[in-house]
Protein backbone atom coordinates (compact mmCIF):
# COMPACT_ATOMS: atom_id res chain seq x y z
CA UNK A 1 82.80 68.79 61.78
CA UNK A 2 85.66 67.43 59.93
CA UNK A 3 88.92 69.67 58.75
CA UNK A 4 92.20 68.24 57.48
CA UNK A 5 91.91 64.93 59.16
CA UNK A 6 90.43 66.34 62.32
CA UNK A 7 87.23 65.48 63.57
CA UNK A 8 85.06 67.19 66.10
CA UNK A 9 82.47 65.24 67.47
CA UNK A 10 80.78 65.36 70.82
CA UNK A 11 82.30 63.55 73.65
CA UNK A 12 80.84 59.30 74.24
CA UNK A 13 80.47 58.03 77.83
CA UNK A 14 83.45 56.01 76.30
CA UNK A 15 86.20 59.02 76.13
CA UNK A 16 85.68 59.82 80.13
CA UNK A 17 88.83 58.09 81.07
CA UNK A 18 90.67 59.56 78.45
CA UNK A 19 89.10 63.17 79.24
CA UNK A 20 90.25 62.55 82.78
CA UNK A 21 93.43 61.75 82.61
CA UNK A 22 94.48 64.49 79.74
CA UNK A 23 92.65 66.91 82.62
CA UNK A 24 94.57 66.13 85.16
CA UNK A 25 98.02 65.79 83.66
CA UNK A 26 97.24 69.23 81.85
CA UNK A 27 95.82 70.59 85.16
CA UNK A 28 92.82 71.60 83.89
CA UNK A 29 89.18 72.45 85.66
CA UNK A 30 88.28 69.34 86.90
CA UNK A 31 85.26 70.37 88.94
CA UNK A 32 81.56 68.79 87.95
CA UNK A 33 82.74 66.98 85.10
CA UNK A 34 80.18 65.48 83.01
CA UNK A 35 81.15 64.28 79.00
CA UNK A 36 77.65 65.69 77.89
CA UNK A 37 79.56 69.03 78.85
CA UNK A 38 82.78 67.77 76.40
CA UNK A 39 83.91 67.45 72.03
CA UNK A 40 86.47 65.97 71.20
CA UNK A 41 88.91 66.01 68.37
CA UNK A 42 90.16 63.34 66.70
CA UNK A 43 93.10 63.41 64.38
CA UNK A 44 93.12 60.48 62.01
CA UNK A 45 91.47 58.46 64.53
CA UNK A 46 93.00 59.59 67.91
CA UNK A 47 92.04 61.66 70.65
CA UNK A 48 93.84 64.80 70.34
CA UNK A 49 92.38 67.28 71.97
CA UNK A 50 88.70 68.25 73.97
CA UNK A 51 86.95 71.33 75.56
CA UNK A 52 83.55 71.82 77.51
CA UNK A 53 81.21 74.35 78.16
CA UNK A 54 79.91 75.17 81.44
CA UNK A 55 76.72 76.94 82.36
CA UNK A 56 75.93 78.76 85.29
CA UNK A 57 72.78 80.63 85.93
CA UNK A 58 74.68 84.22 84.30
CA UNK A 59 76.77 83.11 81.97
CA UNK A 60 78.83 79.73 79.97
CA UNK A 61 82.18 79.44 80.12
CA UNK A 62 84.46 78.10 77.94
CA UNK A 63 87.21 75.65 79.85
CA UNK A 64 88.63 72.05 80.19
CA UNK A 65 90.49 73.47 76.68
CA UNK A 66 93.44 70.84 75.50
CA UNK A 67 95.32 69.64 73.08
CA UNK A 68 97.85 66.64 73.59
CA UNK A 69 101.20 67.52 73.06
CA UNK A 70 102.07 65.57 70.31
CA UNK A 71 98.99 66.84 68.55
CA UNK A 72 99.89 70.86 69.72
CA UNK A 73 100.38 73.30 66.85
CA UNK A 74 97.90 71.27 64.03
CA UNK A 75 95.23 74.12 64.33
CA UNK A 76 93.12 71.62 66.82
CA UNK A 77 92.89 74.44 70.07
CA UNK A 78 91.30 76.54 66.63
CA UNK A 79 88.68 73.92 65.58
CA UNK A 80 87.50 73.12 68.80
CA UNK A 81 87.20 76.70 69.97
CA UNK A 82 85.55 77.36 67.00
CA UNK A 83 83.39 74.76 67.81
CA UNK A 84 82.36 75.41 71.21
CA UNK A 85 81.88 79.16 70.49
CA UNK A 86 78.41 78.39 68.78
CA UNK A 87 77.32 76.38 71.75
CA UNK A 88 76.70 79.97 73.29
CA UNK A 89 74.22 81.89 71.85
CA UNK A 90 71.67 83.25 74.64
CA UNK A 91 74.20 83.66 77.74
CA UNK A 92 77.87 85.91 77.41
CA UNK A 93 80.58 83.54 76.51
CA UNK A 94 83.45 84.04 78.99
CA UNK A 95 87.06 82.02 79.77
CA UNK A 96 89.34 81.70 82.76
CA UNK A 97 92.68 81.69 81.22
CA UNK A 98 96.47 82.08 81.56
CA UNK A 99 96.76 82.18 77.94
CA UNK A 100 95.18 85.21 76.79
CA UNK A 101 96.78 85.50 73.29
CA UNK A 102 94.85 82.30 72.09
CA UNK A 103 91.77 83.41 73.15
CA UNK A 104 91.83 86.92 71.97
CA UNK A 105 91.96 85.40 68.03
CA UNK A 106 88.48 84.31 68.67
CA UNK A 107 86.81 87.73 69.82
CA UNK A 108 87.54 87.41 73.33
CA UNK A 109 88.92 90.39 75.36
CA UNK A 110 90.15 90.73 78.78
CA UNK A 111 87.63 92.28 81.04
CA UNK A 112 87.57 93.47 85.06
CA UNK A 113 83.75 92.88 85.73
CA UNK A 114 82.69 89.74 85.27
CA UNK A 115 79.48 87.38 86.35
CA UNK A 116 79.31 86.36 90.33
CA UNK A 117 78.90 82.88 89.21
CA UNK A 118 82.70 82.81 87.72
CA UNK A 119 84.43 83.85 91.71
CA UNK A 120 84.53 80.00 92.77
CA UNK A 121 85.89 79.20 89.33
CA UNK A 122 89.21 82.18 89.50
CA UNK A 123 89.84 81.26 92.98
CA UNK A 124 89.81 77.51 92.43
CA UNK A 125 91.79 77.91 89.10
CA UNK A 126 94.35 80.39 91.07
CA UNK A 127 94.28 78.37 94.48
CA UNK A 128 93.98 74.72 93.42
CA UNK A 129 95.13 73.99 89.35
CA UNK A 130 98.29 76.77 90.26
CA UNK A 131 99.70 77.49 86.81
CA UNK A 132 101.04 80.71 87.88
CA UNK A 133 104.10 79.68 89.05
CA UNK A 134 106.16 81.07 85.56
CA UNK A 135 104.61 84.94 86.83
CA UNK A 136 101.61 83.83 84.27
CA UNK A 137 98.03 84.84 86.09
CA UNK A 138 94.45 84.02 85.15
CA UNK A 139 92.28 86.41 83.91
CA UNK A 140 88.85 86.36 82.64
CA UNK A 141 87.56 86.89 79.09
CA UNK A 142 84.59 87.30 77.43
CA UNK A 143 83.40 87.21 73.47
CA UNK A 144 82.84 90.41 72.33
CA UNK A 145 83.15 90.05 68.84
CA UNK A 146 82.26 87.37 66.38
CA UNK A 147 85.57 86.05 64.40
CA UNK A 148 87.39 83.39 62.92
């Protein structure tokens, strides 16, 4: 997929360092990492951004969403989520997120019940990764509607 410059491609055993390093620094899910899971986007020939899909028995989740900084606000978070959404077709597309807003451009909406197999993923994001230190907390959303 190419748009303005941007490609999205899937991720090359080549772009694990990179993936790891943006992960960390962004304190991102980190947990069973494997670059089959990953796309990237590349703007005019750089990484600038990535984002996986899990699966769990229940359900795929959406996560291990970034862009680099100096690539932020370039519509990338849109063409990879874009992306990614039609990697989920037979399970319920969900995300663990403190950014909410993004997510609910893209059909997503906040909900309370949610698939068993998400728990180790909420407590490890609120636990371990933090991010909720600004009065921001994670909550989990799922693609109701088809959109952008």
């Amino acid at each position: 997929m190419k748009d303005c410059g941007t490609i999205i491609r899937k991720a090359e055993e080549s772009d694990f360092t990179n993936l790891s390093v943006a992960i960390k620094e962004m304190q991102l899910d980190d947990t069973s990492m494997d670059y089959h899971q990953f796309i990237i986007a590349e703007l005019n020939g750089e990484f600038a951004g990535f984002g996986r899909i899990k699966e769990y028995n229940d359900a795929k989740e959406l996560c291990s969403l970034g862009v680099l900084p100096k690539y932020r606000g370039k519509g990338i978070s849109r063409l990879l989520i874009k992306e990614l959404k039609t990697k989920a077709v037979i399970k319920p597309l969900h995300v663990v997120t403190i950014i909410p807003a993004l997510f609910k451009k893209f059909g997503f909406e906040e909900i309370i019940k949610y698939p068993t197999s998400l728990l180790p993923k909420i407590n490890y994001c609120t636990n371990t990764l933090g991010g909720c230190d600004n009065g921001e907390q994670y909550v989990v959303m799922k693609r109701m509607k088809v959109s952008i």
